[in-house]
Protein backbone atom coordinates (compact mmCIF):
# COMPACT_ATOMS: atom_id res chain seq x y z
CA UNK A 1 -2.45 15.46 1.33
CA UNK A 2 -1.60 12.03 -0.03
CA UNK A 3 -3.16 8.81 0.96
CA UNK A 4 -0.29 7.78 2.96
CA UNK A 5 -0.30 11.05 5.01
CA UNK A 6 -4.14 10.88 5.36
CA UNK A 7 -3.68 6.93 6.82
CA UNK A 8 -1.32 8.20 9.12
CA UNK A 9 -3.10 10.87 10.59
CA UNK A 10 -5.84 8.49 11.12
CA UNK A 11 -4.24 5.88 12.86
CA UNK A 12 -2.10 8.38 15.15
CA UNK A 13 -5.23 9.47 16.56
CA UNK A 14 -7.05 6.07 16.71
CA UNK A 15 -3.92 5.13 18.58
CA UNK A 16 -4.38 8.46 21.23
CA UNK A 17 -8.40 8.04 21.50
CA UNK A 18 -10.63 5.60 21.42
CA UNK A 19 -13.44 6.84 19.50
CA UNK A 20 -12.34 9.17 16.73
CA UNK A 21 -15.08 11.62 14.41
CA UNK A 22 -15.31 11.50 10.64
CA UNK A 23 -15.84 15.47 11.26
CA UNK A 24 -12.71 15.93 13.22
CA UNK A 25 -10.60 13.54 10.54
CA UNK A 26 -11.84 15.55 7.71
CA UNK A 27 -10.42 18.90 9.61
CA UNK A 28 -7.14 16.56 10.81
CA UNK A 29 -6.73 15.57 7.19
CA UNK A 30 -7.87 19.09 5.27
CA UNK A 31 -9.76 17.01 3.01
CA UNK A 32 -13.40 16.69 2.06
CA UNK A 33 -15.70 13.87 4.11
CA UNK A 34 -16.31 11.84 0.87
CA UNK A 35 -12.37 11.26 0.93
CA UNK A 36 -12.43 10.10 4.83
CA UNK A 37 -15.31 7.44 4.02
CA UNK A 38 -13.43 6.10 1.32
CA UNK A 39 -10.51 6.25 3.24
CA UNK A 40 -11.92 4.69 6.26
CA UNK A 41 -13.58 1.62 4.22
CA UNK A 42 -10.61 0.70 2.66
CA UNK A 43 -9.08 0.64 6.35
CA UNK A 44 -11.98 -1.37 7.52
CA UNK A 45 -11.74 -3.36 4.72
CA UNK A 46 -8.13 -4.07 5.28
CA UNK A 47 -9.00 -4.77 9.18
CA UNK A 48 -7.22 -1.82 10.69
CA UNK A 49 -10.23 -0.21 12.35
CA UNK A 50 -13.87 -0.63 12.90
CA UNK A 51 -16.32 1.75 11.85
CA UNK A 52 -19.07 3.15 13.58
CA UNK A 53 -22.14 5.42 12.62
CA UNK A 54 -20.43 8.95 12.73
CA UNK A 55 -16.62 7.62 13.30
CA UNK A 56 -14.21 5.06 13.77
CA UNK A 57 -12.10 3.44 16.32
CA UNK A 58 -8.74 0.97 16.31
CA UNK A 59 -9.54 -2.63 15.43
CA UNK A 60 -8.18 -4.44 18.21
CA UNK A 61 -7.09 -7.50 16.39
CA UNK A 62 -5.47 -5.61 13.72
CA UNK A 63 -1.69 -7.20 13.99
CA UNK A 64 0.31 -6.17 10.97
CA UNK A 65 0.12 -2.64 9.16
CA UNK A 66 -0.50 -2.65 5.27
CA UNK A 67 2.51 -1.03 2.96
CA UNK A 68 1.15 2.05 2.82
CA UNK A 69 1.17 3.01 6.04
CA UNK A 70 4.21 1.53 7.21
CA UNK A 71 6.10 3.44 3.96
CA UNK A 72 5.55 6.91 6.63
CA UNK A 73 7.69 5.14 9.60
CA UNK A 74 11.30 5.66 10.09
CA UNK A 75 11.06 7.72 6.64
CA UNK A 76 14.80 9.18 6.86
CA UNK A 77 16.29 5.99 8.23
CA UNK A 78 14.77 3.81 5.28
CA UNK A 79 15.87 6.38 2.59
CA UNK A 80 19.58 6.04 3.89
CA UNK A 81 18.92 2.63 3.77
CA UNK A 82 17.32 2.63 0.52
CA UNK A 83 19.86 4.63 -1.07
CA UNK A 84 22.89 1.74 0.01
CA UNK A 85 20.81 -0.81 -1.52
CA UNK A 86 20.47 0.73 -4.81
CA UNK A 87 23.82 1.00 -5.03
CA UNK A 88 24.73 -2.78 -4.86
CA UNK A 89 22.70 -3.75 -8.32
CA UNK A 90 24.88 -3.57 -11.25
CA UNK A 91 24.47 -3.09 -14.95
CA UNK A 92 22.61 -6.52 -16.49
CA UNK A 93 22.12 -8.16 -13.17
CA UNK A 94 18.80 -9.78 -12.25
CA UNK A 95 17.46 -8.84 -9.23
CA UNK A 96 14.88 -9.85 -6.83
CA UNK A 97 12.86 -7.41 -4.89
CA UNK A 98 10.46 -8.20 -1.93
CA UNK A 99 7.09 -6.48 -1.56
CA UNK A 100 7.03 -4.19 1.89
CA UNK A 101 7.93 -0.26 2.07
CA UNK A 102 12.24 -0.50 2.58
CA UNK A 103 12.25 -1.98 -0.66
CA UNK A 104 10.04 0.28 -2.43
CA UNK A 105 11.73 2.96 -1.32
CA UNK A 106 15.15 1.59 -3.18
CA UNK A 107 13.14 2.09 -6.26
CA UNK A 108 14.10 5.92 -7.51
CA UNK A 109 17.74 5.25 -6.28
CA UNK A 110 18.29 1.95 -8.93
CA UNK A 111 20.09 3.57 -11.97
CA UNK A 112 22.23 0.74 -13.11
CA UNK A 113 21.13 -0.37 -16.87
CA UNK A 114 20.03 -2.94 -18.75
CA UNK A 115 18.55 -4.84 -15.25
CA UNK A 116 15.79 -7.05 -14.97
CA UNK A 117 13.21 -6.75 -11.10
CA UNK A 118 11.27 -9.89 -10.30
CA UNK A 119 8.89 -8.86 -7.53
CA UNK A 120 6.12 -9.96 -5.46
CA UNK A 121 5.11 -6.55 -4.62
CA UNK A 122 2.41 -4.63 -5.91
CA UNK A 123 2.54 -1.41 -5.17
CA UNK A 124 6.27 -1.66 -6.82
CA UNK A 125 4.71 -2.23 -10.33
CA UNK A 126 3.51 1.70 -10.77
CA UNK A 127 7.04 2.42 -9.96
CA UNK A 128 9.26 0.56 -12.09
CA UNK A 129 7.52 1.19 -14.91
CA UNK A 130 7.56 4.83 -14.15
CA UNK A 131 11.15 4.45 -13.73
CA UNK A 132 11.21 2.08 -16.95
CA UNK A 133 12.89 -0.95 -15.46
CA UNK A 134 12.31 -3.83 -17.24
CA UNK A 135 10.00 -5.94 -14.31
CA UNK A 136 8.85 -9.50 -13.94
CA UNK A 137 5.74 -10.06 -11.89
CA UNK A 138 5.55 -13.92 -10.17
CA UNK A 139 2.32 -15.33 -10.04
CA UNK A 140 0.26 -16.25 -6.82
CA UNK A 141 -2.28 -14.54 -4.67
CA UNK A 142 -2.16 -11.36 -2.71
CA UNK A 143 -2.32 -11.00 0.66
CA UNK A 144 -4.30 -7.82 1.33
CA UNK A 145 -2.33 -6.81 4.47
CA UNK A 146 1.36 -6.58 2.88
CA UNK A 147 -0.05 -6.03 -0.59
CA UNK A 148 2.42 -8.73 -1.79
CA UNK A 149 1.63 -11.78 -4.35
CA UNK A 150 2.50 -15.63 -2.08
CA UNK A 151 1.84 -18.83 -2.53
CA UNK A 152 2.17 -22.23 -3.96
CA UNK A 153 2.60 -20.92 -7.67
CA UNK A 154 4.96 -17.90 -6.29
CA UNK A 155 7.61 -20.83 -4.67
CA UNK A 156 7.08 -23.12 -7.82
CA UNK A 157 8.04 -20.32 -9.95
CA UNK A 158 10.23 -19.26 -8.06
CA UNK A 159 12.43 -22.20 -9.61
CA UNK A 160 12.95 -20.49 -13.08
CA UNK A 161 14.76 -17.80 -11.72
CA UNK A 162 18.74 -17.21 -10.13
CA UNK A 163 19.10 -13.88 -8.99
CA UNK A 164 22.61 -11.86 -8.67
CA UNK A 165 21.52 -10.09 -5.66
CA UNK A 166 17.85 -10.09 -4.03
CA UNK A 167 16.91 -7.35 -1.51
CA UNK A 168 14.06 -8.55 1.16
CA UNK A 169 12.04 -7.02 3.82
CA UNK A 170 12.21 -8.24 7.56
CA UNK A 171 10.03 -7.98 10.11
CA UNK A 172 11.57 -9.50 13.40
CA UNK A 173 15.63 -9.64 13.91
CA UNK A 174 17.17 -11.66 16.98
CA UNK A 175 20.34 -13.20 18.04
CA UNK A 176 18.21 -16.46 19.16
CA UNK A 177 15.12 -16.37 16.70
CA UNK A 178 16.92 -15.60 14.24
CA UNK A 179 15.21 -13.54 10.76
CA UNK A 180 11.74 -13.85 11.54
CA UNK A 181 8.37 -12.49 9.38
CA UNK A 182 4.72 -13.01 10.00
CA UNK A 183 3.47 -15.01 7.79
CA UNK A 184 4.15 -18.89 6.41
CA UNK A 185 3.59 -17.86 2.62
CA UNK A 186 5.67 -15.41 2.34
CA UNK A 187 8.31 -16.74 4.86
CA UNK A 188 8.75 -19.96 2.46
CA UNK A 189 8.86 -17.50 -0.07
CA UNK A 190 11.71 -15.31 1.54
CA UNK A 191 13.76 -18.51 2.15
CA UNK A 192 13.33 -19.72 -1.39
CA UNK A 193 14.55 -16.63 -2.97
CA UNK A 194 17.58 -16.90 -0.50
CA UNK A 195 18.66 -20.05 -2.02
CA UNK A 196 18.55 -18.63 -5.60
CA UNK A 197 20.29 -15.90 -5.09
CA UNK A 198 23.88 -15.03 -5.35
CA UNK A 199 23.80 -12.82 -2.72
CA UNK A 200 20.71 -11.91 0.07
CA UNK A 201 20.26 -8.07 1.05
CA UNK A 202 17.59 -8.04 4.07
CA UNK A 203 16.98 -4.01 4.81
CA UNK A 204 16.77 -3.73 8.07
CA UNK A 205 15.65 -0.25 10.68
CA UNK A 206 16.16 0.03 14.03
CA UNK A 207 12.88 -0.78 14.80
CA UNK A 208 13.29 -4.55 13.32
CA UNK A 209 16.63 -5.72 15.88
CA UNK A 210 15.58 -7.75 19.29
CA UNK A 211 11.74 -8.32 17.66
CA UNK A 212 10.56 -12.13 17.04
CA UNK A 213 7.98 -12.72 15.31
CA UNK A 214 6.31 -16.18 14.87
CA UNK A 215 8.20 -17.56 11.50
CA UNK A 216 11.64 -17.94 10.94
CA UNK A 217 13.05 -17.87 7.14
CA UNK A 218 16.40 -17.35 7.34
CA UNK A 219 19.68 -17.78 10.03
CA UNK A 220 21.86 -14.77 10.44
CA UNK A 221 24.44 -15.58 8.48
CA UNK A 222 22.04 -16.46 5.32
CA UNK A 223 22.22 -12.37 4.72
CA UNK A 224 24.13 -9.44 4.52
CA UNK A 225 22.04 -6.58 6.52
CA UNK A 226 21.72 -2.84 5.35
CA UNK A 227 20.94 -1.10 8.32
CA UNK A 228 21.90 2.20 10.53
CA UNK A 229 22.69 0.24 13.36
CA UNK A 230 25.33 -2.77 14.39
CA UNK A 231 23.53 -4.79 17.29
CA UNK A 232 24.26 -8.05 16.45
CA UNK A 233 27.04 -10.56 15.54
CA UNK A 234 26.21 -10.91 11.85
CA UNK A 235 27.19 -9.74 8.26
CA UNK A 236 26.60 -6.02 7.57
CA UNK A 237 26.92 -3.89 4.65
């Protein structure tokens, strides 16, 4: 059982009980104890539970999921999704990709040739280069929750580059908010890229449409959304 699997399982039953064994995750996850401590520090680590001696329960002021856990929700939606994405890069374009699980799983669909991916997401490194696209990493700090790279030096960089299309993650969509994400970084960030691009992607489940969140980076009609649903009065795929 992968990592992402073994998250899962955890939080599912964090989320159903309040106190939650190490013995019973090691049977929940058929893997050995050793591999549930690890597992469960990094979670701590990453403020998504609390620990205690024996077990571990939900941290209650954990507000946004890391990557790898949200890359197991709405897993056939976001491969549909994922799939029309792909489809809009073209041979010798440079593209823009955002950190955050819709747009890592474009990554095995992108066969045009001869592109270049500037990203801000780290997981996506192992990937393109397993997939041998030619990738540009901008600078800045990560944020441990989204495992993307924001900042000052991200924006400022940000400058060098024009990008034919750029494909971005969302996290709130609504008719009077407007594109919303969770955090200031990466929503100055978002809007930058917006402006240097030829044309915006945001990829967009069901789970995303009549959800603010606190920061707005973008008005509706800044993007062109790749969704499974319609809700809204704005530009669609």
């Amino acid at each position: 059982m992968v990592k992402q699997e073994r998250w899962k399982i955890i939080i599912d039953l964090c989320t159903k009980n309040e106190k939650v064994y190490s013995e019973d995750l090691k049977i929940a996850c058929k893997t050995s104890i050793a591999t549930v401590r690890r597992d469960l520090q990094q979670m701590e680590d990453l403020k998504l539970v609390q620990r205690f001696h024996g077990g571990v329960m939900l941290n209650p002021e954990a507000n946004e999921l890391p990557m790898l856990y949200r890359s197991n929700e709405q897993i056939s939606e976001k491969t549909w999704i994922a799939k029309q994405a792909a489809l809009q890069i073209k041979d010798n374009q440079t593209i823009y990709l955002d950190a955050g699980s819709s747009t890592y799983e474009m990554i095995p669909f992108i066969h045009s040739k001869n592109i270049t991916v500037v990203t801000i997401g780290i997981p996506h490194l192992s990937l393109l280069m397993e997939n041998s696209i030619r990738t540009i990493v901008l600078p800045g700090f990560v944020r441990k929750s989204t495992e993307a790279i924001t900042g000052a030096q991200t924006l400022n960089q940000l400058d060098n580059f024009y990008f034919d299309c750029a494909f971005l993650g969302v996290n709130g969509i609504h008719e009077k908010a407007q594109i919303t994400t969770t955090n200031e970084w990466e929503a100055a960030v978002k809007e930058k890229v917006i402006q240097q691009s030829n044309k915006a992607f945001i990829l967009a489940d069901q789970t995303k449409f009549n959800k603010i969140c606190p920061i707005k980076y973008a008005n509706l009609e800044d993007v062109i959304c790749i969704s499974t649903i319609k809700p809204f009065k704005m530009r669609y795929l």
